[in-house]
PDB file of N, CA and C in Angstrom:
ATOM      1  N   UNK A   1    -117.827-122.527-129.120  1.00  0.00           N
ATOM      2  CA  UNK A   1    -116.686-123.217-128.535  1.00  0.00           C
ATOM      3  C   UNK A   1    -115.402-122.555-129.024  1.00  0.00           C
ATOM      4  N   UNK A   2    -114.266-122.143-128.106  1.00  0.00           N
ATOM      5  CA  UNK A   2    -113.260-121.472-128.718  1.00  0.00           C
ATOM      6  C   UNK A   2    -112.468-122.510-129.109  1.00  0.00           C
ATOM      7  N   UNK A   3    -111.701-122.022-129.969  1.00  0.00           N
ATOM      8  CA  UNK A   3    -110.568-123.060-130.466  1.00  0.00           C
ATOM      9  C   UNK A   3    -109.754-123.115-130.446  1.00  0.00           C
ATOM     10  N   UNK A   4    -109.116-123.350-128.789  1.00  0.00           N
ATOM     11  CA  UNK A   4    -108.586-124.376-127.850  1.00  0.00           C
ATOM     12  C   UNK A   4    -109.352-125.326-127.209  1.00  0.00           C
ATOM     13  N   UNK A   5    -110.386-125.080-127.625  1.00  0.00           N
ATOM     14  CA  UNK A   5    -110.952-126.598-126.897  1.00  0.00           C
ATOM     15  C   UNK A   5    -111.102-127.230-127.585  1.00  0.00           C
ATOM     16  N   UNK A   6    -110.894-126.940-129.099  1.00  0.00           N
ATOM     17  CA  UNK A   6    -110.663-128.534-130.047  1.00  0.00           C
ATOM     18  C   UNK A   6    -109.530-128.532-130.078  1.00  0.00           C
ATOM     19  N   UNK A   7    -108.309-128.334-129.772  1.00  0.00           N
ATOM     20  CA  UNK A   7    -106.872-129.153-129.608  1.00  0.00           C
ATOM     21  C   UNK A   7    -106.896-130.479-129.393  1.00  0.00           C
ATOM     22  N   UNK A   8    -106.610-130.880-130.544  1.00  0.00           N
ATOM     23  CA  UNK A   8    -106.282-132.430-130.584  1.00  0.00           C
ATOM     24  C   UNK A   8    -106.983-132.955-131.035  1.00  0.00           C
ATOM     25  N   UNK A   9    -108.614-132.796-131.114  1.00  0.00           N
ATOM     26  CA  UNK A   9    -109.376-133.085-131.766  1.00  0.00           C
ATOM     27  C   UNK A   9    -109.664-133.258-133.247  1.00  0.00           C
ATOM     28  N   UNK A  10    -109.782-134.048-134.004  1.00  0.00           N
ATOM     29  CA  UNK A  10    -110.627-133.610-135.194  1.00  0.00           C
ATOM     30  C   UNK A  10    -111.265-134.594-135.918  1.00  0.00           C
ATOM     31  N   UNK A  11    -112.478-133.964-136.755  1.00  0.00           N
ATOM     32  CA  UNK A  11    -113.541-134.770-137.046  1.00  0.00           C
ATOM     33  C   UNK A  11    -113.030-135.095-138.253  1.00  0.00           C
ATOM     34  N   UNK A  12    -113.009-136.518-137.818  1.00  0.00           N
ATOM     35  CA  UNK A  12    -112.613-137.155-139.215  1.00  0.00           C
ATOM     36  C   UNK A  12    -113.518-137.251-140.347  1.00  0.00           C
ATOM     37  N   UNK A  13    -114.937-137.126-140.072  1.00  0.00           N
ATOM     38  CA  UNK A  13    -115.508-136.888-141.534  1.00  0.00           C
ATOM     39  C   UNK A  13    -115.384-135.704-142.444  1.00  0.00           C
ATOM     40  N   UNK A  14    -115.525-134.713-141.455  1.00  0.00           N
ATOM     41  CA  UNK A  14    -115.564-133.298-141.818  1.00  0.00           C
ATOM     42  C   UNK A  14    -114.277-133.390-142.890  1.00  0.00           C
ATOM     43  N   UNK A  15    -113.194-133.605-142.195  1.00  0.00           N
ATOM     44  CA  UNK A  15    -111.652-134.103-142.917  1.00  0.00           C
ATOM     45  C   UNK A  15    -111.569-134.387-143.953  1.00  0.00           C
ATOM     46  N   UNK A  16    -112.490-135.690-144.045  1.00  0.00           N
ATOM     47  CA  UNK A  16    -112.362-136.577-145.428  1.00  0.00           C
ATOM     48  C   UNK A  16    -113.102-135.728-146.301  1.00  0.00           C
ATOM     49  N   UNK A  17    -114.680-135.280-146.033  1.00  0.00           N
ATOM     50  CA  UNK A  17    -115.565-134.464-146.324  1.00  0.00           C
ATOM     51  C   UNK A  17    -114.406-133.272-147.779  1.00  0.00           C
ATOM     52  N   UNK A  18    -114.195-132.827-146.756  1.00  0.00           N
ATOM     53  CA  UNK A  18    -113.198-131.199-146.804  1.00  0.00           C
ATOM     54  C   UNK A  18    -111.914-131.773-147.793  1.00  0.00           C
ATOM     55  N   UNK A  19    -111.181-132.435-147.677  1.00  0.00           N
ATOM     56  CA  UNK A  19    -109.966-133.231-148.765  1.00  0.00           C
ATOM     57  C   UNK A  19    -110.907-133.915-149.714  1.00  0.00           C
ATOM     58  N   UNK A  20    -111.809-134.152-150.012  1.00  0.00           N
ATOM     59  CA  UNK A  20    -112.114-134.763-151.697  1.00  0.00           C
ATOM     60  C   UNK A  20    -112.941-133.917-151.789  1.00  0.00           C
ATOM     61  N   UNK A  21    -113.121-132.552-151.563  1.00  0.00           N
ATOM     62  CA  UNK A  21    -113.654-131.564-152.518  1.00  0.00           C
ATOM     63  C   UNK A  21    -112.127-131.173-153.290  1.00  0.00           C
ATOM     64  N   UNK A  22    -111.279-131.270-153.031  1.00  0.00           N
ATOM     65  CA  UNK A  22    -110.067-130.682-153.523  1.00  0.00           C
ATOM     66  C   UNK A  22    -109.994-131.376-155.359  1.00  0.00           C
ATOM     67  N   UNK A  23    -109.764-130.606-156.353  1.00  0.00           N
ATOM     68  CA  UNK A  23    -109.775-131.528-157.885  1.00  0.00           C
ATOM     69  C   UNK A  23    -107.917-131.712-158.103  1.00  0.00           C
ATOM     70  N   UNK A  24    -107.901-132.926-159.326  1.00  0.00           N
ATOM     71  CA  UNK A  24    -106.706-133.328-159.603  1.00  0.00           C
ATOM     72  C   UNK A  24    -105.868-131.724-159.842  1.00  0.00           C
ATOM     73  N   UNK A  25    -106.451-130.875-160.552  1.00  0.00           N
ATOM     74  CA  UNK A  25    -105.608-129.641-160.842  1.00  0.00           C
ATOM     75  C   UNK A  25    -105.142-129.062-159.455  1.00  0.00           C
ATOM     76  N   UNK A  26    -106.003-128.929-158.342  1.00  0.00           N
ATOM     77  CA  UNK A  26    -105.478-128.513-156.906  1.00  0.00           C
ATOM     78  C   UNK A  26    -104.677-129.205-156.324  1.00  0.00           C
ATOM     79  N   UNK A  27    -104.535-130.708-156.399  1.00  0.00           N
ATOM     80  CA  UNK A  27    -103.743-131.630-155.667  1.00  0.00           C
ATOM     81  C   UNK A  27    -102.079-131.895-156.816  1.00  0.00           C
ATOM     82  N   UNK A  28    -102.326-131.918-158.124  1.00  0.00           N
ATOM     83  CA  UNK A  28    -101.438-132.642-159.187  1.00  0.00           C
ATOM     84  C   UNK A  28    -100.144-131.683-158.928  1.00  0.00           C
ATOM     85  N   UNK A  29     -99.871-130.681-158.079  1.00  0.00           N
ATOM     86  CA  UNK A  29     -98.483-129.801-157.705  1.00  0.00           C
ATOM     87  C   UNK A  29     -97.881-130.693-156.467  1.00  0.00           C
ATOM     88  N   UNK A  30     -98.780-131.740-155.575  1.00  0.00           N
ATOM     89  CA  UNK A  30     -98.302-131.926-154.594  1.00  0.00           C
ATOM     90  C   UNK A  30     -97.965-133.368-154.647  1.00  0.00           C
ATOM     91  N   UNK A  31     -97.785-133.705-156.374  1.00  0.00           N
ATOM     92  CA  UNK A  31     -97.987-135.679-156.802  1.00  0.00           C
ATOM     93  C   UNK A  31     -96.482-135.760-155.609  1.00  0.00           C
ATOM     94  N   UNK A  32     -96.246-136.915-155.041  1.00  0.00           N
ATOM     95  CA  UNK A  32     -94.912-137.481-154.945  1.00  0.00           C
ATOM     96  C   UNK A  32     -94.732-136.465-153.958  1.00  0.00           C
ATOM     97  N   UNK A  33     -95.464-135.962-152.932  1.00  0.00           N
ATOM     98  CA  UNK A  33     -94.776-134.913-151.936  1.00  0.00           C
ATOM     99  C   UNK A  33     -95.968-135.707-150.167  1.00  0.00           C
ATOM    100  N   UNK A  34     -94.723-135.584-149.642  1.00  0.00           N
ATOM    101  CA  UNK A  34     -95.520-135.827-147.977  1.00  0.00           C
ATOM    102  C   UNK A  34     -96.237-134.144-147.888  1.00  0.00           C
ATOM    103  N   UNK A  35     -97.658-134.610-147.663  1.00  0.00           N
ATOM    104  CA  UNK A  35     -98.440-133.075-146.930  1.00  0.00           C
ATOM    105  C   UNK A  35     -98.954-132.644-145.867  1.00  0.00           C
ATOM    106  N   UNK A  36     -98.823-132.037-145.206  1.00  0.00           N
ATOM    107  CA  UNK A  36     -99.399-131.858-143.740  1.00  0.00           C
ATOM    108  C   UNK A  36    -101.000-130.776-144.240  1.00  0.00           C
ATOM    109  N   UNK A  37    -101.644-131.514-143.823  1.00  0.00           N
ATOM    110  CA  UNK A  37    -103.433-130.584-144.043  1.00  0.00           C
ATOM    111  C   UNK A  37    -103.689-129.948-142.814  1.00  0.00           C
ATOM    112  N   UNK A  38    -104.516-129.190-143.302  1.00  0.00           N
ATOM    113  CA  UNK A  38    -105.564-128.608-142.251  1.00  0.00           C
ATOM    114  C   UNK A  38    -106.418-129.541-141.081  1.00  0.00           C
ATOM    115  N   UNK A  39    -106.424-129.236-140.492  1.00  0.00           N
ATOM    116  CA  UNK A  39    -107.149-130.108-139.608  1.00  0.00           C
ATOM    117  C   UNK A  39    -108.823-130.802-139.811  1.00  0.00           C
ATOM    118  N   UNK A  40    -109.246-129.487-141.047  1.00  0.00           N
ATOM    119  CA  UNK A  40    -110.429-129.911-141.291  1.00  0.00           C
ATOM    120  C   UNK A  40    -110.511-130.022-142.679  1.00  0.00           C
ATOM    121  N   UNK A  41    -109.203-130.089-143.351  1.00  0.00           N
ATOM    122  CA  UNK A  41    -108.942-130.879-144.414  1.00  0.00           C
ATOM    123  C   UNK A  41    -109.400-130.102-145.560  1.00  0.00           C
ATOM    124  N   UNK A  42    -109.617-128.486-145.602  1.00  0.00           N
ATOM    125  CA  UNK A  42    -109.729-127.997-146.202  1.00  0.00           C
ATOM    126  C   UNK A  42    -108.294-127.270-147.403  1.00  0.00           C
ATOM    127  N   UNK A  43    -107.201-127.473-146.677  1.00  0.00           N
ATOM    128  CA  UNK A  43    -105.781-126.682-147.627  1.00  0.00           C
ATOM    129  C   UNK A  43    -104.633-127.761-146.918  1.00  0.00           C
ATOM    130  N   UNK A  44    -103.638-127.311-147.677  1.00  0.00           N
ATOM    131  CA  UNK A  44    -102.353-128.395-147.331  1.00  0.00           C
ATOM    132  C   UNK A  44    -101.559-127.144-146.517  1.00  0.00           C
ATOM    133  N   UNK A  45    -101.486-127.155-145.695  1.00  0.00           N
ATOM    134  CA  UNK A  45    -100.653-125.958-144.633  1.00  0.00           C
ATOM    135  C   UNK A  45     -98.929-126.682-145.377  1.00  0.00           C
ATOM    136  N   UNK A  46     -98.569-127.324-145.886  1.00  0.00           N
ATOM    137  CA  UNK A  46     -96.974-127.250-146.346  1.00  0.00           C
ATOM    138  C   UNK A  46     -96.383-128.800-147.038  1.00  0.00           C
ATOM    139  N   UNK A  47     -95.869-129.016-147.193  1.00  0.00           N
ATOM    140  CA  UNK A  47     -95.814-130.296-148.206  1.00  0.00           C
ATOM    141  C   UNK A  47     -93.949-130.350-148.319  1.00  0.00           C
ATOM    142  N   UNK A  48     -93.595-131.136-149.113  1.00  0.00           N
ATOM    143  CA  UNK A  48     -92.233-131.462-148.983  1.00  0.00           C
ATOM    144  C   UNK A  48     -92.469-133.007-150.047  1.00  0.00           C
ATOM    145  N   UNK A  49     -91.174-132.877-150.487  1.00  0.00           N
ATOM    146  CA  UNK A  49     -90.700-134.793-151.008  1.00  0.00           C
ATOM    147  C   UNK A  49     -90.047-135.309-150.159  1.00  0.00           C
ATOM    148  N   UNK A  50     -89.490-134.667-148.913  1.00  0.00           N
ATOM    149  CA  UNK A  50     -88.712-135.171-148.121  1.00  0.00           C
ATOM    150  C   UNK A  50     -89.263-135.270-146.532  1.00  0.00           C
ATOM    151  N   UNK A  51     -89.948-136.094-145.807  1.00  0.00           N
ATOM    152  CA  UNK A  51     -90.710-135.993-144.439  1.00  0.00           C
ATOM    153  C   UNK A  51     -90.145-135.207-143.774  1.00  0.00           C
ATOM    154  N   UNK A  52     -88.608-135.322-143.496  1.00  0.00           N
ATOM    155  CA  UNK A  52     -87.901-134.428-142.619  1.00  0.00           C
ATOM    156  C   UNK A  52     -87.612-133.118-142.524  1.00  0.00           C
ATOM    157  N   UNK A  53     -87.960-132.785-143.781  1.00  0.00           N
ATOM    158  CA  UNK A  53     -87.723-131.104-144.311  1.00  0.00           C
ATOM    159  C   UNK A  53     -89.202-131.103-143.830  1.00  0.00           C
ATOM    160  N   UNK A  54     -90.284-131.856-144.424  1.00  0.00           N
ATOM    161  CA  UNK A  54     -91.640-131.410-143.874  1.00  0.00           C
ATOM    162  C   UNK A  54     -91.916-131.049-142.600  1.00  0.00           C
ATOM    163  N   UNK A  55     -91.094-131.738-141.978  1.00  0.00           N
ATOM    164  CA  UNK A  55     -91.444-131.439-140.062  1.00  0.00           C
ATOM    165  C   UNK A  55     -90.779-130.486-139.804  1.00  0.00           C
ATOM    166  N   UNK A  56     -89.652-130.109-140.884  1.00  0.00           N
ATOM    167  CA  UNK A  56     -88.389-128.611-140.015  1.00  0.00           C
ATOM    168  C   UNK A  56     -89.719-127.875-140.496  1.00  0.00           C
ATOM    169  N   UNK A  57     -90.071-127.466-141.695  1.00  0.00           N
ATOM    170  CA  UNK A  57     -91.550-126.707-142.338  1.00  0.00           C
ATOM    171  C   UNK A  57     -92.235-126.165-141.421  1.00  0.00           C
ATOM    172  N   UNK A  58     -92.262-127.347-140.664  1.00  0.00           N
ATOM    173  CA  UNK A  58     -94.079-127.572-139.828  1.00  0.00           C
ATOM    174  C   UNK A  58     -93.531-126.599-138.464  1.00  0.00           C
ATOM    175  N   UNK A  59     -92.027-127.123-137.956  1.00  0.00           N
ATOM    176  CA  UNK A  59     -91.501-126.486-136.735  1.00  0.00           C
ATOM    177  C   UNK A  59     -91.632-124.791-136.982  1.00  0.00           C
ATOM    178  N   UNK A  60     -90.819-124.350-138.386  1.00  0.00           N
ATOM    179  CA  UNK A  60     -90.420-123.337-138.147  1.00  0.00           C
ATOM    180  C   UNK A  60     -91.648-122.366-138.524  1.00  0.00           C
ATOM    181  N   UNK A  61     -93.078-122.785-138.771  1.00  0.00           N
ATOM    182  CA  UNK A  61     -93.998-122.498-138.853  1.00  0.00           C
ATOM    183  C   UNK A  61     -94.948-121.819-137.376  1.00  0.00           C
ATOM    184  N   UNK A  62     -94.356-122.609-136.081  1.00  0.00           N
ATOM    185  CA  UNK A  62     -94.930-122.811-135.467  1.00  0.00           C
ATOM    186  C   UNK A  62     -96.099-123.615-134.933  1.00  0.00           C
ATOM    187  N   UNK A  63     -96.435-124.674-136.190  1.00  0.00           N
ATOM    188  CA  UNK A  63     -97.356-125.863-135.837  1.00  0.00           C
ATOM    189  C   UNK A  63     -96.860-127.037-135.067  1.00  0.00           C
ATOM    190  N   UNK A  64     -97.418-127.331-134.520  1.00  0.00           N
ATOM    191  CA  UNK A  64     -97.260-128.795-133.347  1.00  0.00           C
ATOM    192  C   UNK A  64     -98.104-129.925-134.344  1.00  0.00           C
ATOM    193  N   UNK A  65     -98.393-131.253-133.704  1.00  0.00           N
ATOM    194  CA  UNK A  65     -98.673-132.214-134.183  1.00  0.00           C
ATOM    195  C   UNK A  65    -100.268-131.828-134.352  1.00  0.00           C
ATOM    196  N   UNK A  66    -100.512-131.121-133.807  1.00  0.00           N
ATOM    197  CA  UNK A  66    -102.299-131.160-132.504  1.00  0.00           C
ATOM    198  C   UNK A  66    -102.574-129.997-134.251  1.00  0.00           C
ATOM    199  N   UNK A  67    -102.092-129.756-135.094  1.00  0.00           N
ATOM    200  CA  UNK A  67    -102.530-128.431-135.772  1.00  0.00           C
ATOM    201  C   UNK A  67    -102.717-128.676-137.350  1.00  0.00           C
ATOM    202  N   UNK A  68    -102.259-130.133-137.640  1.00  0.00           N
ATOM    203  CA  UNK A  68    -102.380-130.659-139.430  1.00  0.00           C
ATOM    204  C   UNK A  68    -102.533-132.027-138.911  1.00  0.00           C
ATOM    205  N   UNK A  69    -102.495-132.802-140.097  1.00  0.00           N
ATOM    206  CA  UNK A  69    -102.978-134.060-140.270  1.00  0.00           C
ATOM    207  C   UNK A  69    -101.712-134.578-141.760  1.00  0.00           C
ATOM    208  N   UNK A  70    -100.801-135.893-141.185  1.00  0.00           N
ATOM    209  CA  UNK A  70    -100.002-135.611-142.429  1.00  0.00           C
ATOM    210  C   UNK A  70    -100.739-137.328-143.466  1.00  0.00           C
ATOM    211  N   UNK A  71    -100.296-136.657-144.353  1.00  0.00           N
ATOM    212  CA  UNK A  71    -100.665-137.691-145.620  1.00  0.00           C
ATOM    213  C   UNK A  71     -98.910-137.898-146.580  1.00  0.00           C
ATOM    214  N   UNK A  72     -99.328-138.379-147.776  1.00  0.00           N
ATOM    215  CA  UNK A  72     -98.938-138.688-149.049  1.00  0.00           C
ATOM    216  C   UNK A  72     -99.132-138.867-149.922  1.00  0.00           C
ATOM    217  N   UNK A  73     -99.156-137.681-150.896  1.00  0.00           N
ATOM    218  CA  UNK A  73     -99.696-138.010-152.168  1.00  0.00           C
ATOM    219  C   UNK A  73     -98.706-138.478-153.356  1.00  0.00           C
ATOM    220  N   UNK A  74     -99.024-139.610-153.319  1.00  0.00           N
ATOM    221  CA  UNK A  74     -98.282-140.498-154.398  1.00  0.00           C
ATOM    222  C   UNK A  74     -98.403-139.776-155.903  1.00  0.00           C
ATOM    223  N   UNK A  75     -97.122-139.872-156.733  1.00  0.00           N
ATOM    224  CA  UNK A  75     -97.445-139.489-158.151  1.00  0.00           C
ATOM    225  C   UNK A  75     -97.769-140.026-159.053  1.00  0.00           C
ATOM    226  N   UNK A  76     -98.104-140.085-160.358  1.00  0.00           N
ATOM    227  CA  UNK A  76     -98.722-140.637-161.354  1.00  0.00           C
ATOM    228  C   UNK A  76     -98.317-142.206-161.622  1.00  0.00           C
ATOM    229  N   UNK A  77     -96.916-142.460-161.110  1.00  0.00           N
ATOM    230  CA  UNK A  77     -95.893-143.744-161.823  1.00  0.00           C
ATOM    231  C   UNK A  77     -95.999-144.002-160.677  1.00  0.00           C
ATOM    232  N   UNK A  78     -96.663-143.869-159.197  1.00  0.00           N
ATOM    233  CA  UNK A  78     -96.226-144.344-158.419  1.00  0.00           C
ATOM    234  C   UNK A  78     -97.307-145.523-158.110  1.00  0.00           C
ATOM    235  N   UNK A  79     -97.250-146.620-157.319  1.00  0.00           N
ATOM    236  CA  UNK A  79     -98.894-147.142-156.719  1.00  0.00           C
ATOM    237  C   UNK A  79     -99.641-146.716-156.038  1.00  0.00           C
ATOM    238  N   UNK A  80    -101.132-146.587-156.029  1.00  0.00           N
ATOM    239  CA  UNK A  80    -102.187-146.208-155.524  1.00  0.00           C
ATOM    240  C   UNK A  80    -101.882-144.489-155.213  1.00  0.00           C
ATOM    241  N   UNK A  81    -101.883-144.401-156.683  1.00  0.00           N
ATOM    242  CA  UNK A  81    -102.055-143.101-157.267  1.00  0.00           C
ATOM    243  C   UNK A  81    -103.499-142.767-156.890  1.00  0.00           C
ATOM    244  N   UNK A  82    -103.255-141.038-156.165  1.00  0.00           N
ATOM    245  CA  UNK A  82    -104.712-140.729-156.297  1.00  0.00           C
ATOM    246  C   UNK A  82    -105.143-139.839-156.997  1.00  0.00           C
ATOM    247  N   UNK A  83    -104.082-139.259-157.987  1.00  0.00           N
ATOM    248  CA  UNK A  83    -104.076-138.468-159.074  1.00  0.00           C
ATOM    249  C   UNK A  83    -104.410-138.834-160.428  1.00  0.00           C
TER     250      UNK A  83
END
């Protein structure tokens, strides 16, 4: 299957799967930052503390919505820390 025909798509297990192989030492740079992932949740394609800088990021990257998956990783002092 080429890949444009998963545009828009994505498997949310694979996702979840693919983001908790990641350890606190891989994630603990991104405590307290909005992240946009991979679609299959394998790397953080760009991150930010600020959402809006994250989306100029994401623009001047050339990614659309259809191409990450965004999160938040809360920091240590923050609630529902996942660090």
């Amino acid at each position: 299957m080429a890949q444009t025909e998963n545009k828009g798509w994505i498997d949310g297990n694979l996702f979840i799967v693919n983001r908790n192989k990641l350890t606190y030492e891989q994630l603990a740079p991104y405590a307290g930052h909005h992240v946009a992932w991979s679609t299959d949740g394998t790397r953080i394609v760009a991150h930010h503390a600020d959402v809006a800088v994250l989306y100029r990021v994401l623009r001047e990257q050339g990614l659309s919505g259809e191409d990450y998956v965004l999160d938040f990783l809360p920091g240590a002092d923050e609630p529902d820390t996942i660090l």
